[in-house]
Protein backbone atom coordinates (compact mmCIF):
# COMPACT_ATOMS: atom_id res chain seq x y z
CA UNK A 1 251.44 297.86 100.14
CA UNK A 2 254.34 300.30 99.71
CA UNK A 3 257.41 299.82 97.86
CA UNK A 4 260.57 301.35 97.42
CA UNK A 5 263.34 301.69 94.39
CA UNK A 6 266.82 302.56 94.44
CA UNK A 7 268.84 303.06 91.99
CA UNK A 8 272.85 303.80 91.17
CA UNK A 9 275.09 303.53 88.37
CA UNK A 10 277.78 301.50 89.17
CA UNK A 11 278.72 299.00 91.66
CA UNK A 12 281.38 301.63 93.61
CA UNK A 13 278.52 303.94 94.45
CA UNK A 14 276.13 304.33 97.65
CA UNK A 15 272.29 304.21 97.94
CA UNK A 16 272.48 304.95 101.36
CA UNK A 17 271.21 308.06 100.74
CA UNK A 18 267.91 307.05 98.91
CA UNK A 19 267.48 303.85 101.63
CA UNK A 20 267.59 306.40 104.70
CA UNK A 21 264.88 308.23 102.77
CA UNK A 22 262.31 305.37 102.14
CA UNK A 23 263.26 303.65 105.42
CA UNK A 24 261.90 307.08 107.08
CA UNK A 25 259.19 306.89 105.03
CA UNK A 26 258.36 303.33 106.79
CA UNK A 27 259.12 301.09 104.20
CA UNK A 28 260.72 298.15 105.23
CA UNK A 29 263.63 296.92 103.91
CA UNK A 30 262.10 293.72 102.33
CA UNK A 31 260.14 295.79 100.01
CA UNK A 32 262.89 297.78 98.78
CA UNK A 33 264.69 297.16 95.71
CA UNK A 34 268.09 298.10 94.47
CA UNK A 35 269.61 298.20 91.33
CA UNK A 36 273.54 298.74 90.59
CA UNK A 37 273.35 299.72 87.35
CA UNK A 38 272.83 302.65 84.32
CA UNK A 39 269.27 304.37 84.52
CA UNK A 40 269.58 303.89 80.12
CA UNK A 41 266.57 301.09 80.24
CA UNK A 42 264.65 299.80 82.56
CA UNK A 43 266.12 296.76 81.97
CA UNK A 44 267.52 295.64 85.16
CA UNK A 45 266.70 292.57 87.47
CA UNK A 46 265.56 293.88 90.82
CA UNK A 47 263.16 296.49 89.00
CA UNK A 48 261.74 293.87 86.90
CA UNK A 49 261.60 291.80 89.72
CA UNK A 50 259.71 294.54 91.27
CA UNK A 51 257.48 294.51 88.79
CA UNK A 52 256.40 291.69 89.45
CA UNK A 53 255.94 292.64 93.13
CA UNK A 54 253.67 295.06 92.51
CA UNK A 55 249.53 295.04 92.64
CA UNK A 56 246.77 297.41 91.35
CA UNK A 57 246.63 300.13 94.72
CA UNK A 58 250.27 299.60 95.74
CA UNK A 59 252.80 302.19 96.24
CA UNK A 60 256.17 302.96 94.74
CA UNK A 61 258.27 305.56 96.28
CA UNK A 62 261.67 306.75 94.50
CA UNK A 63 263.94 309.36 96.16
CA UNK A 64 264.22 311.52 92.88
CA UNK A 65 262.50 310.62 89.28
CA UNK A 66 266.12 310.08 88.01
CA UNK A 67 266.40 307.01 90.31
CA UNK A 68 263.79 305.87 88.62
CA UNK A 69 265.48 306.18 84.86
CA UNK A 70 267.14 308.76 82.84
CA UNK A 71 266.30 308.10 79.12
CA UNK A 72 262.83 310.38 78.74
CA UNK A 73 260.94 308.56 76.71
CA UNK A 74 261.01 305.44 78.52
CA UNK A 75 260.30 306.90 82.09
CA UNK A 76 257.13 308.71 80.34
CA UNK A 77 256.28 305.06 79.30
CA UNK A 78 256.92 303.57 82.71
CA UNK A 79 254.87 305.82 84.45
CA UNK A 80 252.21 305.05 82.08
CA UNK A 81 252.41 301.42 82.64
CA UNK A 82 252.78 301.57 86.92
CA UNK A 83 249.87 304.74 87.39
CA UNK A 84 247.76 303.77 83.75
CA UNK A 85 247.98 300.10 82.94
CA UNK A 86 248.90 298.74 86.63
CA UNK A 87 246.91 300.40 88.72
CA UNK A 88 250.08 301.55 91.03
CA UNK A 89 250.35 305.18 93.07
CA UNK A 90 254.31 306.61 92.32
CA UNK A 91 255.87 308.82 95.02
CA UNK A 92 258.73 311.30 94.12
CA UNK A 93 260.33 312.03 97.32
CA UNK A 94 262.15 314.98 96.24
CA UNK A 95 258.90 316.26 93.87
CA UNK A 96 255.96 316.74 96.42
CA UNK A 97 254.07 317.27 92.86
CA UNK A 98 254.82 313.55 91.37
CA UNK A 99 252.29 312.17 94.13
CA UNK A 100 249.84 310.47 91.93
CA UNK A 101 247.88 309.86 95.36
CA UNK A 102 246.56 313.53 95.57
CA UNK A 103 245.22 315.48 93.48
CA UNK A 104 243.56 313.23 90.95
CA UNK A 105 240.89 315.85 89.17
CA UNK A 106 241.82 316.65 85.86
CA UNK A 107 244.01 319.93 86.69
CA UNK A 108 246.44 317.52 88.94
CA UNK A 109 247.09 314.95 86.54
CA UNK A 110 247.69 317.91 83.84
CA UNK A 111 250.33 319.12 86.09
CA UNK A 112 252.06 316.22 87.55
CA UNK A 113 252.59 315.01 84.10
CA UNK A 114 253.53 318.09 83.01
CA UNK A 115 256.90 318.74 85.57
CA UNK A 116 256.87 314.42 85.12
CA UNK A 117 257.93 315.53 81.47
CA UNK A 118 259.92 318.54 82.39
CA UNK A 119 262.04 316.25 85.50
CA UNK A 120 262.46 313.30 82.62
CA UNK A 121 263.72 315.35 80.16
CA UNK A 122 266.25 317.21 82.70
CA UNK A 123 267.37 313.36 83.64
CA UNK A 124 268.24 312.64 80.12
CA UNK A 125 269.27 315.71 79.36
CA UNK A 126 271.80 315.21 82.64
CA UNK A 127 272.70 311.85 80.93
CA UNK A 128 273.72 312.37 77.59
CA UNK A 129 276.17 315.67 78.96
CA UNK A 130 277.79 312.96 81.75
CA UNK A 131 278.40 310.93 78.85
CA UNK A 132 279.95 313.82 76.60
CA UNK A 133 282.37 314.68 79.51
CA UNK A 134 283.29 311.19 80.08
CA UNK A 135 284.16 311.17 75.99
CA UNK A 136 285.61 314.36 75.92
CA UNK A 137 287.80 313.51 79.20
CA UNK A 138 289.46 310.35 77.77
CA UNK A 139 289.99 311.90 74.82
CA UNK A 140 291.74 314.33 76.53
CA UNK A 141 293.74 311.75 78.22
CA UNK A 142 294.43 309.77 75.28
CA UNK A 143 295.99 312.81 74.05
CA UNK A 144 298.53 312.96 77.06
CA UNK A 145 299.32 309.50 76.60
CA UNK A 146 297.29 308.13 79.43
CA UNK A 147 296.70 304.09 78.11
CA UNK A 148 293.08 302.80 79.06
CA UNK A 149 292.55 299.19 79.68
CA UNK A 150 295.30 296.13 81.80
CA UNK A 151 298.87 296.63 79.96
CA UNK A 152 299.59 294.47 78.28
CA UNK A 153 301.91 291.40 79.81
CA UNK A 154 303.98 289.88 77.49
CA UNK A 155 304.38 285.85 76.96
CA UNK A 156 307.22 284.35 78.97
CA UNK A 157 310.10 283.97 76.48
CA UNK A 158 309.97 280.30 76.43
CA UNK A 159 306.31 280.11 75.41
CA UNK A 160 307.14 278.21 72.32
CA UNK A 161 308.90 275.60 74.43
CA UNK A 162 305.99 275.18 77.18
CA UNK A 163 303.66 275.01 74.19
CA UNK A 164 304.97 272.35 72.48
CA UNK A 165 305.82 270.30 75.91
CA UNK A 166 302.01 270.49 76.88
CA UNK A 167 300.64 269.66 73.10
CA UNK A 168 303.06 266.32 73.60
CA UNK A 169 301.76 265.83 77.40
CA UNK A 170 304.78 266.20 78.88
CA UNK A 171 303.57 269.50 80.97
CA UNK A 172 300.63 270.17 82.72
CA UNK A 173 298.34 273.00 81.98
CA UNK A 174 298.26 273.94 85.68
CA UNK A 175 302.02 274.16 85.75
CA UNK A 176 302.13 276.25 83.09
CA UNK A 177 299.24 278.74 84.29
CA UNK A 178 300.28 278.66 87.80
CA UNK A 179 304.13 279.41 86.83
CA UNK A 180 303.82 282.06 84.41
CA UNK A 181 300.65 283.46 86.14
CA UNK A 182 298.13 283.55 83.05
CA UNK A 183 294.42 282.46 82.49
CA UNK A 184 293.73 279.59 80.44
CA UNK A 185 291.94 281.88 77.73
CA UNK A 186 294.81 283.81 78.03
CA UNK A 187 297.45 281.00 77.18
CA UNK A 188 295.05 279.94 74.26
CA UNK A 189 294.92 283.42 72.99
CA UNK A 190 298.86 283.43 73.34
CA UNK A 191 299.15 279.81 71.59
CA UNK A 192 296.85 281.06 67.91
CA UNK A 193 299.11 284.18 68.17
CA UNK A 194 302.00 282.03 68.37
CA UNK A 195 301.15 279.74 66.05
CA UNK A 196 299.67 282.80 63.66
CA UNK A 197 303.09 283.77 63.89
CA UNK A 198 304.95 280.93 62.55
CA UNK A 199 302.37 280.39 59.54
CA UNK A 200 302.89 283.81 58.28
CA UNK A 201 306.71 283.48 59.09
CA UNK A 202 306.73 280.45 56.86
């Protein structure tokens, strides 16, 4: 049976790409997997779900080996576990040499895992410099001023009032929440502050 995995980072992102390319490879859509989330582990739901898909003589196909994962050591370990332990053919679109269904004599296996180690390395390698930009770009920002995060909204200035009109039943929490338009964690977070406030001013 053949499989397919897809992988991005983050929810705003497109596999399209990587679903055209296993979809022309025949695989149908029901036996492809997608994952929305960082290549750090391999511990996300639809690969592990996968996982369990998967039987000795099946066949995974990924578009490029950093769809697969980008931390080096644990890719080498997967593929271990899918070709080694599992019994399981991987396909590397992009890497006609990561085809663990040819060339099987000893010289093949020597070189697919050799560029397997070279490719994994390059994906973590990719990794850890996205995540130095990213650091290096909000500190940057910081610098200018730029403020990360929701600002901050301030509690109504009768907060105290509506407080102490709810504790004595007199106001609905729903009121309050709808009126002033705040989450109930948020108005609890606002009431210890408020009443943090008092203590100390005491």
């Amino acid at each position: 049976m053949d499989y397919g995995y897809t992988r991005v980072s983050s929810t705003d992102q497109n596999e399209d790409r990587q679903l055209v390319a296993l979809q022309g490879l025949g695989i149908a859509n029901e036996n492809i997997f997608t994952d929305k989330q960082s290549g750090k582990d391999f511990d996300r739901p639809q690969y592990q779900a996968l996982l369990g898909m998967l039987r000795h003589g099946d066949v995974l196909h990924v578009k490029s080996i950093d769809r697969l994962g980008r931390n080096y050591a644990d890719v080498q370990e997967q593929w271990r576990v899918l070709t080694k332990e599992m019994g399981v053919d991987v396909v590397v679109v992009d890497m006609p040499l990561l085809d663990t269904r040819l060339n099987k004599d000893l010289m093949g296996t020597f070189i697919a895992d050799l560029v397997l180690q070279i490719l994994s390395f390059v994906a973590q390698s990719e990794r850890e410099n996205i995540r130095k930009r990213q650091a290096e770009g909000i500190a940057v920002a910081k610098a200018k001023g730029v403020i990360f995060g929701r600002p901050v909204k301030n509690p109504p200035s009768d907060f105290a009032q509506l407080v102490r009109q709810w504790e004595r039943g007199l106001l609905p929490m729903d009121e309050i929440l709808s009126k002033n338009k705040m989450s109930i964690s948020t108005f609890y977070r606002r009431r210890r502050e408020l009443k943090l406030t008092i203590k100390n001013g005491k």
